[in-house]
N, C-alpha and C. Protein backbone atom coordinates (compact mmCIF):
# COMPACT_ATOMS: atom_id res chain seq x y z
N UNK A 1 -27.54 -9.88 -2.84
CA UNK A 1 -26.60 -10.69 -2.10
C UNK A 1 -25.65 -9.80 -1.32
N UNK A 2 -25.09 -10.10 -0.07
CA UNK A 2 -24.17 -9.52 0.71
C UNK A 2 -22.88 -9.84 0.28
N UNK A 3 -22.15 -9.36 0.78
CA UNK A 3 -20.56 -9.56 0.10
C UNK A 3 -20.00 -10.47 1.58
N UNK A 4 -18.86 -11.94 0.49
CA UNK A 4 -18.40 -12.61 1.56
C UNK A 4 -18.08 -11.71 2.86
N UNK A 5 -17.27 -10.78 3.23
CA UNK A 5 -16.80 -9.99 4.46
C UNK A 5 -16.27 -8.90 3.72
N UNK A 6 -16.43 -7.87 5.26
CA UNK A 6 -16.12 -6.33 4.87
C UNK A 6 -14.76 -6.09 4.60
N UNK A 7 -14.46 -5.28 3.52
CA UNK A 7 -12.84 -4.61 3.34
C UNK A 7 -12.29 -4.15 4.44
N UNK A 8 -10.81 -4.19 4.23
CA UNK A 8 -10.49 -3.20 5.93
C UNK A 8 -10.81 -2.08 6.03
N UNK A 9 -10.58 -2.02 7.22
CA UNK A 9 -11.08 -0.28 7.64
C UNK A 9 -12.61 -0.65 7.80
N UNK A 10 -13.36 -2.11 7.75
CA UNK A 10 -14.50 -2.06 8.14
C UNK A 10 -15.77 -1.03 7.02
N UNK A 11 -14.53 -1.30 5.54
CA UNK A 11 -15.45 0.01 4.53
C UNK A 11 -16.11 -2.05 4.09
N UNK A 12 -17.93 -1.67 3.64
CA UNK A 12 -18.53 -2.75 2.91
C UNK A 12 -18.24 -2.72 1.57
N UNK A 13 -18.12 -3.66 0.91
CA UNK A 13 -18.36 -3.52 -0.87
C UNK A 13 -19.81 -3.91 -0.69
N UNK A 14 -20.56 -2.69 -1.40
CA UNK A 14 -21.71 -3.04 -1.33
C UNK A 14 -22.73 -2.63 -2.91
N UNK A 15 -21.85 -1.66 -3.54
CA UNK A 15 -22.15 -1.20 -5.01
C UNK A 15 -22.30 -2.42 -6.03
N UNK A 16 -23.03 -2.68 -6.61
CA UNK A 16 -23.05 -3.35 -8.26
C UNK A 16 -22.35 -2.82 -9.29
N UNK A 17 -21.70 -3.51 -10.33
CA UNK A 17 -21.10 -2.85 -11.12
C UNK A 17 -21.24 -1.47 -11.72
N UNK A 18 -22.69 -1.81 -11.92
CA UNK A 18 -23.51 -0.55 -12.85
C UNK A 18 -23.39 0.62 -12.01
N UNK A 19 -24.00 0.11 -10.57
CA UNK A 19 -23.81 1.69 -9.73
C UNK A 19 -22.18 2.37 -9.44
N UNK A 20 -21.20 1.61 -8.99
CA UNK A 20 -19.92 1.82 -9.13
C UNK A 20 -19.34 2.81 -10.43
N UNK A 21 -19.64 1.98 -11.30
CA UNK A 21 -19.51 3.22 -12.39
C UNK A 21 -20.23 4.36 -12.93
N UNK A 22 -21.22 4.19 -12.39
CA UNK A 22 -21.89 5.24 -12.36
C UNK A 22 -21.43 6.43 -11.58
N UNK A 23 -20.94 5.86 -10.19
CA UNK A 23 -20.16 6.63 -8.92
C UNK A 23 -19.32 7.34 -9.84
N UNK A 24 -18.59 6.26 -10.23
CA UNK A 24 -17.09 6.68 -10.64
C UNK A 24 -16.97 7.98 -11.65
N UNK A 25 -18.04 7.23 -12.57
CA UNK A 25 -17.54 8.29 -13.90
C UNK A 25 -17.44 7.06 -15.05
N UNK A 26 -17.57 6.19 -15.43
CA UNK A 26 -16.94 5.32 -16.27
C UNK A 26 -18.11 4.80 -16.68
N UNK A 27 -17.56 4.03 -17.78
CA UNK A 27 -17.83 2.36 -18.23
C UNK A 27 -18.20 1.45 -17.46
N UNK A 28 -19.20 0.49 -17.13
CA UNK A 28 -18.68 -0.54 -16.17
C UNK A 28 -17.39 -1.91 -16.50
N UNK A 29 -17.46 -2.12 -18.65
CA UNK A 29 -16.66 -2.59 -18.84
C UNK A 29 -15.28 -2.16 -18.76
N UNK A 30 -14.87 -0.93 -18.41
CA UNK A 30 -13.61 0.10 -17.60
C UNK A 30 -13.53 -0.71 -16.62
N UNK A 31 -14.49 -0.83 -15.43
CA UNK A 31 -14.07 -1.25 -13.86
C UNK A 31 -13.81 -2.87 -14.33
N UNK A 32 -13.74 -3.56 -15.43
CA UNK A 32 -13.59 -5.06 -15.20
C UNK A 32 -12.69 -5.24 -16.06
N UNK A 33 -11.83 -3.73 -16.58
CA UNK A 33 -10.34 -3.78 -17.57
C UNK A 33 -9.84 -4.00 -16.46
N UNK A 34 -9.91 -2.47 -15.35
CA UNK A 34 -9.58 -2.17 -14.85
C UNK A 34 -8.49 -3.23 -13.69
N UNK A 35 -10.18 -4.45 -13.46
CA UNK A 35 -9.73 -5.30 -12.62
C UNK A 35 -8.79 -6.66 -13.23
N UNK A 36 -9.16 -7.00 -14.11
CA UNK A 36 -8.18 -7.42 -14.93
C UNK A 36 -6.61 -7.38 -15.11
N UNK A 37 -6.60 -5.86 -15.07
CA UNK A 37 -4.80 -5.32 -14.56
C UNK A 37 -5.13 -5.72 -13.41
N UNK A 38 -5.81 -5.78 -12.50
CA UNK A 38 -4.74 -5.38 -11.33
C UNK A 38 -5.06 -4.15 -10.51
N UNK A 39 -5.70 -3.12 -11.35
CA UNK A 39 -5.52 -1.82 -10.83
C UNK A 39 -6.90 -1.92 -9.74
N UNK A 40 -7.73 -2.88 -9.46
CA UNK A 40 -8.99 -2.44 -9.13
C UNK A 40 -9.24 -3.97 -8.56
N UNK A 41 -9.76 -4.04 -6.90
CA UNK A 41 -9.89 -5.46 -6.64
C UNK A 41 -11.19 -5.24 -5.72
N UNK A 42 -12.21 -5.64 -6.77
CA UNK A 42 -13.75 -5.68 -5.73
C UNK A 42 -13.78 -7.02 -5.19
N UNK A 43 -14.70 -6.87 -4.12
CA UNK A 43 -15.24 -8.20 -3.47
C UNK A 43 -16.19 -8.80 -4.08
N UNK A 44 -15.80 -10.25 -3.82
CA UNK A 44 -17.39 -11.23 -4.62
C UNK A 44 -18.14 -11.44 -3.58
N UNK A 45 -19.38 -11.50 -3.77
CA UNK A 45 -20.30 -12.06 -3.58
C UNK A 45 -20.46 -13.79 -3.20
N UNK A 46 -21.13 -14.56 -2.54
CA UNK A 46 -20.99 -15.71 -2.76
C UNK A 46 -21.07 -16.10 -4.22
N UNK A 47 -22.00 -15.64 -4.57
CA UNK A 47 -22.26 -15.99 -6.21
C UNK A 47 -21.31 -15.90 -6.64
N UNK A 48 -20.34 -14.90 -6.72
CA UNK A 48 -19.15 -14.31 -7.38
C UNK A 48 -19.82 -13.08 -8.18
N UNK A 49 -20.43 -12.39 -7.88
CA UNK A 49 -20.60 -11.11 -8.72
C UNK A 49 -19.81 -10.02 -7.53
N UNK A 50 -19.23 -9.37 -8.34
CA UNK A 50 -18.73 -8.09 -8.08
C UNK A 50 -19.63 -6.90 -7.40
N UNK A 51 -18.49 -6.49 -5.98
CA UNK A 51 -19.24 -5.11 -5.32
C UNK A 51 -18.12 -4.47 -4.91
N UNK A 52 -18.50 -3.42 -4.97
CA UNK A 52 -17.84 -2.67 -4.86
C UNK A 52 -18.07 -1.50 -4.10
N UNK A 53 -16.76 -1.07 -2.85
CA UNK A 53 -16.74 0.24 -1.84
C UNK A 53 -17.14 1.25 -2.20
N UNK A 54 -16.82 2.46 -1.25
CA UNK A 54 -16.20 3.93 -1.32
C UNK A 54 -15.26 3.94 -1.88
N UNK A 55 -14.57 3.42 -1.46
CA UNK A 55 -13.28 3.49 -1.70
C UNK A 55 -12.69 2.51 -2.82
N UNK A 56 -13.17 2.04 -3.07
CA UNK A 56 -12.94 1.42 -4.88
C UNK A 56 -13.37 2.44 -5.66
N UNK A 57 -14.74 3.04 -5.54
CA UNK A 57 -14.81 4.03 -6.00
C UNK A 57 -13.87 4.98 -6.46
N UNK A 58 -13.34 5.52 -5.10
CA UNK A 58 -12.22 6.90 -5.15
C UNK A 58 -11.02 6.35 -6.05
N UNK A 59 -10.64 4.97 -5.57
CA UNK A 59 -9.78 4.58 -6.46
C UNK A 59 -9.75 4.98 -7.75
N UNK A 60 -11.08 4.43 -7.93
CA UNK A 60 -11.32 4.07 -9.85
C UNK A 60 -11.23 5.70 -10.38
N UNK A 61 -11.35 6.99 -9.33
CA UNK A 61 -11.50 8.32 -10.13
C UNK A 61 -9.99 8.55 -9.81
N UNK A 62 -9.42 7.90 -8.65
CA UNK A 62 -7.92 8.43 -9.02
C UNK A 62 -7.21 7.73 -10.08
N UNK A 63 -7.58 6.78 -10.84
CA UNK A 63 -6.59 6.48 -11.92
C UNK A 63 -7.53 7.05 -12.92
N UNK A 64 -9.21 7.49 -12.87
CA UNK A 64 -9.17 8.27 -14.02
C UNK A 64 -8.29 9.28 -14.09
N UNK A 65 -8.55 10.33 -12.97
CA UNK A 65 -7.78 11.42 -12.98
C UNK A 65 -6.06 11.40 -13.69
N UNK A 66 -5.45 10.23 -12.91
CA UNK A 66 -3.91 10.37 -13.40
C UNK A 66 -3.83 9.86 -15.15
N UNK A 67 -5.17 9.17 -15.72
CA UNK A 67 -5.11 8.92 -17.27
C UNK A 67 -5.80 10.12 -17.98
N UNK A 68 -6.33 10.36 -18.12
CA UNK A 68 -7.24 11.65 -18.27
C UNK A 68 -6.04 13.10 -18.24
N UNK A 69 -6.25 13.53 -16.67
CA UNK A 69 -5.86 14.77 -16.11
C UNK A 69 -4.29 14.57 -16.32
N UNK A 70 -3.79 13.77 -16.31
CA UNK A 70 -2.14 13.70 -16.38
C UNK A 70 -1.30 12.96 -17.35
N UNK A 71 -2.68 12.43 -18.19
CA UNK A 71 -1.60 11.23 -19.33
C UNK A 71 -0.87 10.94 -18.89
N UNK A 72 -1.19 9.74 -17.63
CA UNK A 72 -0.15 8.77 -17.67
C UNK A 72 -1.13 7.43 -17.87
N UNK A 73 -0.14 6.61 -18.97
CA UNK A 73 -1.05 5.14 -19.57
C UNK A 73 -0.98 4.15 -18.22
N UNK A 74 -1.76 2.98 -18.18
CA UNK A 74 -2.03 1.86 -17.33
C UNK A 74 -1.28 1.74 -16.74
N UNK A 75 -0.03 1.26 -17.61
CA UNK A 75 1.21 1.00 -16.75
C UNK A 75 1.51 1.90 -15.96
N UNK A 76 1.63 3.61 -15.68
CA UNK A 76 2.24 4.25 -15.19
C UNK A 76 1.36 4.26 -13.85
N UNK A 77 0.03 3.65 -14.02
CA UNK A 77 -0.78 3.79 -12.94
C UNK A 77 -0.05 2.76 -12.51
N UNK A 78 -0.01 1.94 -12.62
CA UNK A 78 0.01 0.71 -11.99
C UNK A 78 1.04 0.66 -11.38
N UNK A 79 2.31 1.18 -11.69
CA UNK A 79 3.58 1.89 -10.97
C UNK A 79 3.01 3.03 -10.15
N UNK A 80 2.87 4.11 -10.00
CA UNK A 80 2.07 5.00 -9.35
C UNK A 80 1.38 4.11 -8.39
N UNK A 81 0.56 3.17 -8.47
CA UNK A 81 -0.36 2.60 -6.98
C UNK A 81 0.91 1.62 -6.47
N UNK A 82 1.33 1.00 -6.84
CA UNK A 82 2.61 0.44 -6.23
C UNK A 82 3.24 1.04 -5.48
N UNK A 83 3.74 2.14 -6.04
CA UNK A 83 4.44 3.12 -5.68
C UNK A 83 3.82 3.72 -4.18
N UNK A 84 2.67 4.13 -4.38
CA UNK A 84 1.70 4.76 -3.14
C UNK A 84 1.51 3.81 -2.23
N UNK A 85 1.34 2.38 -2.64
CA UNK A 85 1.30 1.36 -1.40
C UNK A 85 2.75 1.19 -0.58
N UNK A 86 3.99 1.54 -1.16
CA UNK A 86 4.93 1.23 -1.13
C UNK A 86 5.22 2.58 0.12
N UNK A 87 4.70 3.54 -0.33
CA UNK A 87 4.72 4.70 0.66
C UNK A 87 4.10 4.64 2.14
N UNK A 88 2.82 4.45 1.62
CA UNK A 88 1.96 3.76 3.25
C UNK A 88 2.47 3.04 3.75
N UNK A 89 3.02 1.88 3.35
CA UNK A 89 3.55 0.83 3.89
C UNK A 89 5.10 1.56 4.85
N UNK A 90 5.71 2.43 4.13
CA UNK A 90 6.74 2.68 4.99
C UNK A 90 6.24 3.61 5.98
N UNK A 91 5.54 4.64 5.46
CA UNK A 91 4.82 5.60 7.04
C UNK A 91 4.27 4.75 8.05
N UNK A 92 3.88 3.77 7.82
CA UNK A 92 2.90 2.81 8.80
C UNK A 92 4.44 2.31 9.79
N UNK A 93 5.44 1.82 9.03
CA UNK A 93 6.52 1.46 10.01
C UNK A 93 7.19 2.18 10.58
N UNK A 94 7.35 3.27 10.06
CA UNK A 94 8.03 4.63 10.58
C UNK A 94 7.24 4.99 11.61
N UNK A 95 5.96 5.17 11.26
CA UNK A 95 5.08 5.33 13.43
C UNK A 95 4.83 4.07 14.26
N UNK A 96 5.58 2.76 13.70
CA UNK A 96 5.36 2.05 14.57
C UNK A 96 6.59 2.39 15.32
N UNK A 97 7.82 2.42 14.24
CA UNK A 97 8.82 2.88 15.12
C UNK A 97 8.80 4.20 16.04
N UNK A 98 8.69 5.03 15.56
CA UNK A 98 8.64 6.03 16.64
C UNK A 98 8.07 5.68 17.69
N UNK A 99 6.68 5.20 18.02
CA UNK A 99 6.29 4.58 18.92
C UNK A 99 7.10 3.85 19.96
N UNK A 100 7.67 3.18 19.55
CA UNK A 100 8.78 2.24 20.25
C UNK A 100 9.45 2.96 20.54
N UNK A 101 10.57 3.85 19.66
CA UNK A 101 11.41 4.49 19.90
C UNK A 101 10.86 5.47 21.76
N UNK A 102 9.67 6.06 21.01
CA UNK A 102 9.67 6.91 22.62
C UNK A 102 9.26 6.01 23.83
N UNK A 103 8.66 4.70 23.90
CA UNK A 103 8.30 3.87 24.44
C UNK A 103 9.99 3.62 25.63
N UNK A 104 10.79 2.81 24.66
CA UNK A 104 12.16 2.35 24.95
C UNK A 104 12.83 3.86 25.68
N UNK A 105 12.32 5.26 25.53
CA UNK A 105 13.45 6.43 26.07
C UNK A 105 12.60 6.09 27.48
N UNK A 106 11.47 6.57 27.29
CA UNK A 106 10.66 6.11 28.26
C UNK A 106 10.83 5.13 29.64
N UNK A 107 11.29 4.40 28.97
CA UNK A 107 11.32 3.20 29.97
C UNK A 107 12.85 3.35 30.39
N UNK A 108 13.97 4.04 29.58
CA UNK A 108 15.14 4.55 30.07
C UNK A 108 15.18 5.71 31.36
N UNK A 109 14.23 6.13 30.94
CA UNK A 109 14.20 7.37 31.46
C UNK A 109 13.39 6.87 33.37
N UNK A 110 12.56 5.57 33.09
CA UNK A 110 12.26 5.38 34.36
C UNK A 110 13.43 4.54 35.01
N UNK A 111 13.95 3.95 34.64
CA UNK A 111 15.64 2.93 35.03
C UNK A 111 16.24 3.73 35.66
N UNK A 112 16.61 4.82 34.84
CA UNK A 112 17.86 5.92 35.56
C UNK A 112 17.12 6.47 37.10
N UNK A 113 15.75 6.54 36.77
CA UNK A 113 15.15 7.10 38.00
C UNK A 113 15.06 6.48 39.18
N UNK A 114 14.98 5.45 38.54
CA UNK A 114 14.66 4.02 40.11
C UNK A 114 16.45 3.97 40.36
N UNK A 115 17.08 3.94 39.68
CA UNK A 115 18.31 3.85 40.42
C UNK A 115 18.89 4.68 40.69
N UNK A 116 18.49 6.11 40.75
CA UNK A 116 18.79 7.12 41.27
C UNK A 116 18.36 6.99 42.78
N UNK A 117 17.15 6.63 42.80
CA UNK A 117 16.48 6.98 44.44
C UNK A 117 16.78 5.94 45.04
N UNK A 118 17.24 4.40 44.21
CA UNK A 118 17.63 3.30 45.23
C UNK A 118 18.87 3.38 45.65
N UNK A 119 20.21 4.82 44.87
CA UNK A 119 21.33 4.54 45.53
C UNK A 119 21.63 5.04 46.67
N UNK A 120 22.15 4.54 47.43
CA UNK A 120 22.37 4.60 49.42
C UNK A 120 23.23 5.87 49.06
N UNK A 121 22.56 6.73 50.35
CA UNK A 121 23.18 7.68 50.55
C UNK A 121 24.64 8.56 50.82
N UNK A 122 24.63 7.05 51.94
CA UNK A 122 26.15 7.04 52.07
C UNK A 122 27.13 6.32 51.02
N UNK A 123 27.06 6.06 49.88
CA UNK A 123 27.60 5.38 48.92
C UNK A 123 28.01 6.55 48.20
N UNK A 124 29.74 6.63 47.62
CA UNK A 124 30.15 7.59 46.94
C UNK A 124 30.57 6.91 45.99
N UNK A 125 30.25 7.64 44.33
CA UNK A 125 30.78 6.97 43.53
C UNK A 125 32.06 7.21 43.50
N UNK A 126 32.57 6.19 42.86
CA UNK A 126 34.18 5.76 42.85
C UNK A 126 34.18 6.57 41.37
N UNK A 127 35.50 7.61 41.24
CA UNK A 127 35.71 7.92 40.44
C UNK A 127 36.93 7.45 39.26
N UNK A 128 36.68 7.73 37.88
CA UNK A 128 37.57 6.34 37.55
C UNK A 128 38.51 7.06 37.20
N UNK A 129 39.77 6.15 37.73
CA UNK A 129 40.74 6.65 38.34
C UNK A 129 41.71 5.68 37.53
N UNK A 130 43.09 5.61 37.78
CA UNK A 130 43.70 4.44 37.16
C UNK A 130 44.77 4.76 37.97
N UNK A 131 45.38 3.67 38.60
CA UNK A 131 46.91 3.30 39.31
C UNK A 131 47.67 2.28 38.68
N UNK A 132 48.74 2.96 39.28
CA UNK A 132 49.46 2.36 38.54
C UNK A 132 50.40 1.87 39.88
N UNK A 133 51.38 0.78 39.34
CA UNK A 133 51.84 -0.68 40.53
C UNK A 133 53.05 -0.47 39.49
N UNK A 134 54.41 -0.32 40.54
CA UNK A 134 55.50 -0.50 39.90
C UNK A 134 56.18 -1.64 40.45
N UNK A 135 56.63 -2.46 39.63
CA UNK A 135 57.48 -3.57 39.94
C UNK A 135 58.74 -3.41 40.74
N UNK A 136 58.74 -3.67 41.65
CA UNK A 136 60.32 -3.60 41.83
C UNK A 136 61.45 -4.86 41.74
N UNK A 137 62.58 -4.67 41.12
CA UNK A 137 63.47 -5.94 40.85
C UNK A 137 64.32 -6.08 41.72
């Protein structure tokens, strides 16, 4: 069976449980703790059977790695991927902004120009000045 539609980034879930963990390194009853928390979200199938990416894959060896290689328990993963989504999520706005940001100098930078070459020649700017008006009684 094909999987309802592709993950983003256009990656397929296209692995079976068995092969997934096999990828991974694991259990396949691991990848369906796994998903259970939370930590791990394959695509169904119409049927509803589970497939799974590349990149579920890589997933599933980066929380081996951080339980394993770093003793940190479920929870700390599960803070840890929060945490990492929480990061992407701000780099992703931070270059949207910049984007804009040079976009908006940009478009400053053409304003000052057009009204540079549209001001008349003979036009002197007025310098600011202040007078002063005395009353007389």
């Amino acid at each position: 069976m094909v999987a309802k539609k592709p993950r983003k980034g256009d990656e397929l879930a296209v692995y079976v449980i068995s092969v997934a963990a096999e990828l991974a390194g694991v259990h396949p009853q691991t990848l369906r703790m796994y998903e259970r928390k939370g930590l791990v979200s394959p695509s169904r199938t119409t049927g509803q059977s589970r497939r799974y990416s590349d990149r579920d894959v890589e997933h599933v060896r980066l929380i081996q790695s951080l339980t394993q290689d770093k003793g940190v328990n479920l929870a700390g993963v599960e803070m840890v991927m929060a945490l990492t989504r929480q990061l992407e999520e701000t780099r992703r706005r931070m270059e949207a902004l910049e984007i804009s940001l040079r976009e908006t100098q940009q478009r400053m930078r053409d304003e000052i120009e057009r009204v540079r070459r549209s001001q008349r020649a003979d036009l002197v700017p007025l310098r600011n000045t202040i007078t002063v008006y005395k009353r007389e009684r």
